[in-house]
C-alpha atoms as a PDB file:
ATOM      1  CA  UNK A   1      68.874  64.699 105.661  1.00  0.00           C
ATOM      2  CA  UNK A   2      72.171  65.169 103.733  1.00  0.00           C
ATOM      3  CA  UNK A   3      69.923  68.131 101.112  1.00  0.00           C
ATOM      4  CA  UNK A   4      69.122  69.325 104.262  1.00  0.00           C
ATOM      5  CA  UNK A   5      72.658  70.194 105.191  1.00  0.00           C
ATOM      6  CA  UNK A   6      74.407  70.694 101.967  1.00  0.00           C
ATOM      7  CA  UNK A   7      71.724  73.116 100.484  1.00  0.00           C
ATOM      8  CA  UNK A   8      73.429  75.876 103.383  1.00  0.00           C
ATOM      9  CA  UNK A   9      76.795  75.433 102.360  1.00  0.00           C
ATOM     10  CA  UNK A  10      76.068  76.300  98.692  1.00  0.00           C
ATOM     11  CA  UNK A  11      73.823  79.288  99.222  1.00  0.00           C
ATOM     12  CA  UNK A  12      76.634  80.452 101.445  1.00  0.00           C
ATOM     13  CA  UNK A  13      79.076  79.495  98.852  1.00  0.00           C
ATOM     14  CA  UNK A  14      77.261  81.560  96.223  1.00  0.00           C
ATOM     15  CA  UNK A  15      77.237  84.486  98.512  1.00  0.00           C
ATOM     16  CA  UNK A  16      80.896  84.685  99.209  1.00  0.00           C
ATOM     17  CA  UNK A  17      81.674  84.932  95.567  1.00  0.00           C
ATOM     18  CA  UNK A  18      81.304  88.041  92.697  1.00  0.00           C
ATOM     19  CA  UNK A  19      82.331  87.366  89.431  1.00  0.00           C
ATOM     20  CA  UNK A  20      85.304  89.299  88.502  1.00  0.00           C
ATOM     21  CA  UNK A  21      85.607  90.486  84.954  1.00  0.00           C
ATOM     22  CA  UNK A  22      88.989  88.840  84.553  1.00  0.00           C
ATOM     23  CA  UNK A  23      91.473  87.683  86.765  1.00  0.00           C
ATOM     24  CA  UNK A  24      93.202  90.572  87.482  1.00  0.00           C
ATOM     25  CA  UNK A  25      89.964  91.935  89.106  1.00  0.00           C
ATOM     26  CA  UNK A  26      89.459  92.507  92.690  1.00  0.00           C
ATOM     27  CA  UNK A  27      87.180  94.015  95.391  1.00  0.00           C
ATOM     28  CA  UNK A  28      87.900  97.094  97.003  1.00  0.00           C
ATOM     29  CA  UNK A  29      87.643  95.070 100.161  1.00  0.00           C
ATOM     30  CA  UNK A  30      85.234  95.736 103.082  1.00  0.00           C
ATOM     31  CA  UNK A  31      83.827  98.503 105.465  1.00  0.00           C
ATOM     32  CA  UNK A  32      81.659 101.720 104.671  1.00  0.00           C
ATOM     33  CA  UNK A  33      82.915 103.998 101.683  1.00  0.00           C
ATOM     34  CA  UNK A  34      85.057 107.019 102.756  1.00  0.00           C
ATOM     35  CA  UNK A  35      86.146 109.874 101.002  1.00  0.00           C
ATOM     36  CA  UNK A  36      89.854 108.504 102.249  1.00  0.00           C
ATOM     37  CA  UNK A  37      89.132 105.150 101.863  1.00  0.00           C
ATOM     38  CA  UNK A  38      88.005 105.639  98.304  1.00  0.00           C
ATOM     39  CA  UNK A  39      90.906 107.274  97.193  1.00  0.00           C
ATOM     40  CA  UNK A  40      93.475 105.379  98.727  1.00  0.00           C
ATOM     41  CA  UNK A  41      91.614 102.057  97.011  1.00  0.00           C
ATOM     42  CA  UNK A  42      91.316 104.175  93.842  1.00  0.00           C
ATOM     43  CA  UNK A  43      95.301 105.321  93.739  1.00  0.00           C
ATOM     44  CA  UNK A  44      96.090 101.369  94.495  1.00  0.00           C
ATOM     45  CA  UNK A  45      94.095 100.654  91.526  1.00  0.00           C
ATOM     46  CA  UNK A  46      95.419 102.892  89.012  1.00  0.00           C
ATOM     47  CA  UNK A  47      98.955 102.346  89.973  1.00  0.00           C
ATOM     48  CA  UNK A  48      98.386  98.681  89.154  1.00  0.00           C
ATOM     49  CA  UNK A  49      96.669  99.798  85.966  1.00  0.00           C
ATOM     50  CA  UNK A  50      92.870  99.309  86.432  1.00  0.00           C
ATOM     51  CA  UNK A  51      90.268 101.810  87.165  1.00  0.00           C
ATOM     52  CA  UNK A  52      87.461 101.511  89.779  1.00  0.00           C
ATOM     53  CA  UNK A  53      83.747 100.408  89.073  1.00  0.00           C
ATOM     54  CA  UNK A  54      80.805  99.945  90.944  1.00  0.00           C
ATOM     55  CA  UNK A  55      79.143  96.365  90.315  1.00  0.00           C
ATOM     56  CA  UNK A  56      76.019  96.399  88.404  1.00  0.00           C
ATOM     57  CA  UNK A  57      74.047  94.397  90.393  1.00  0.00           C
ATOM     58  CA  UNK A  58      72.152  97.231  92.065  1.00  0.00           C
ATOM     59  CA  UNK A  59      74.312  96.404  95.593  1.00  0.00           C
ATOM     60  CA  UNK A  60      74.494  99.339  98.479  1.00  0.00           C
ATOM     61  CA  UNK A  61      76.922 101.867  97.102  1.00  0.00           C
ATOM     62  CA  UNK A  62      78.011 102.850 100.802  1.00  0.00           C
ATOM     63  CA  UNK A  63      80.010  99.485 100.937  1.00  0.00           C
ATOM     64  CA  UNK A  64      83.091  98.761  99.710  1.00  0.00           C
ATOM     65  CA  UNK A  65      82.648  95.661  98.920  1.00  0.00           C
ATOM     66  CA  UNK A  66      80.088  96.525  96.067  1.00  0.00           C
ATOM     67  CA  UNK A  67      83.273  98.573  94.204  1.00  0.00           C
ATOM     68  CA  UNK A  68      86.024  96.357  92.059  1.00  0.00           C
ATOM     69  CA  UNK A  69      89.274  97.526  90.611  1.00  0.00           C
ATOM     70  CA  UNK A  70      89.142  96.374  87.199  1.00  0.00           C
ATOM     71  CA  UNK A  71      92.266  95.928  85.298  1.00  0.00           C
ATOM     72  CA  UNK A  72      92.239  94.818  82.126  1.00  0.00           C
ATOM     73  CA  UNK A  73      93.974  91.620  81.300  1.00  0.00           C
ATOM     74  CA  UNK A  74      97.392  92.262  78.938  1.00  0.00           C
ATOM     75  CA  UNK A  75      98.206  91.251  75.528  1.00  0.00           C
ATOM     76  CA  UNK A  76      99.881  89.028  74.720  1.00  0.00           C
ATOM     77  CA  UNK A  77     103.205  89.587  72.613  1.00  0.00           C
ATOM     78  CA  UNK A  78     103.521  88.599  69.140  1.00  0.00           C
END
């Protein structure tokens, strides 16, 4: 009885979750892609110094959720 009701809580678990790249990673958020929307996510992005990527998991490229900002993760100072 308990598999029966933990088993939904970790498929929906894995589904709320997308590996990031590194930390400073994050989705583009949700809702259909817009020309707008796209470029107001985009200039966001590059003013925090990242670039925007679609996720390579073959997801629907009309969502915005299946886009990432991906900023690479600073050096350290020696």
């Amino acid at each position: 009885m308990r598999a029966a009701l933990l088993l939904p809580l970790v498929l929906l678990g894995a589904c709320a979750t997308q590996p990031d790249a590194n930390p400073g990673s994050y989705t583009l958020g949700r809702g259909l892609v817009t020309y707008d929307e796209l470029k107001r996510a985009k200039d966001k992005c590059v003013a925090a110094g990242g670039v925007v990527r679609p996720y390579t998991d073959g997801g629907d490229q009309y969502q915005l959720s299946n886009y990432q900002c991906v900023i690479a993760p600073k050096e350290k100072a020696q």
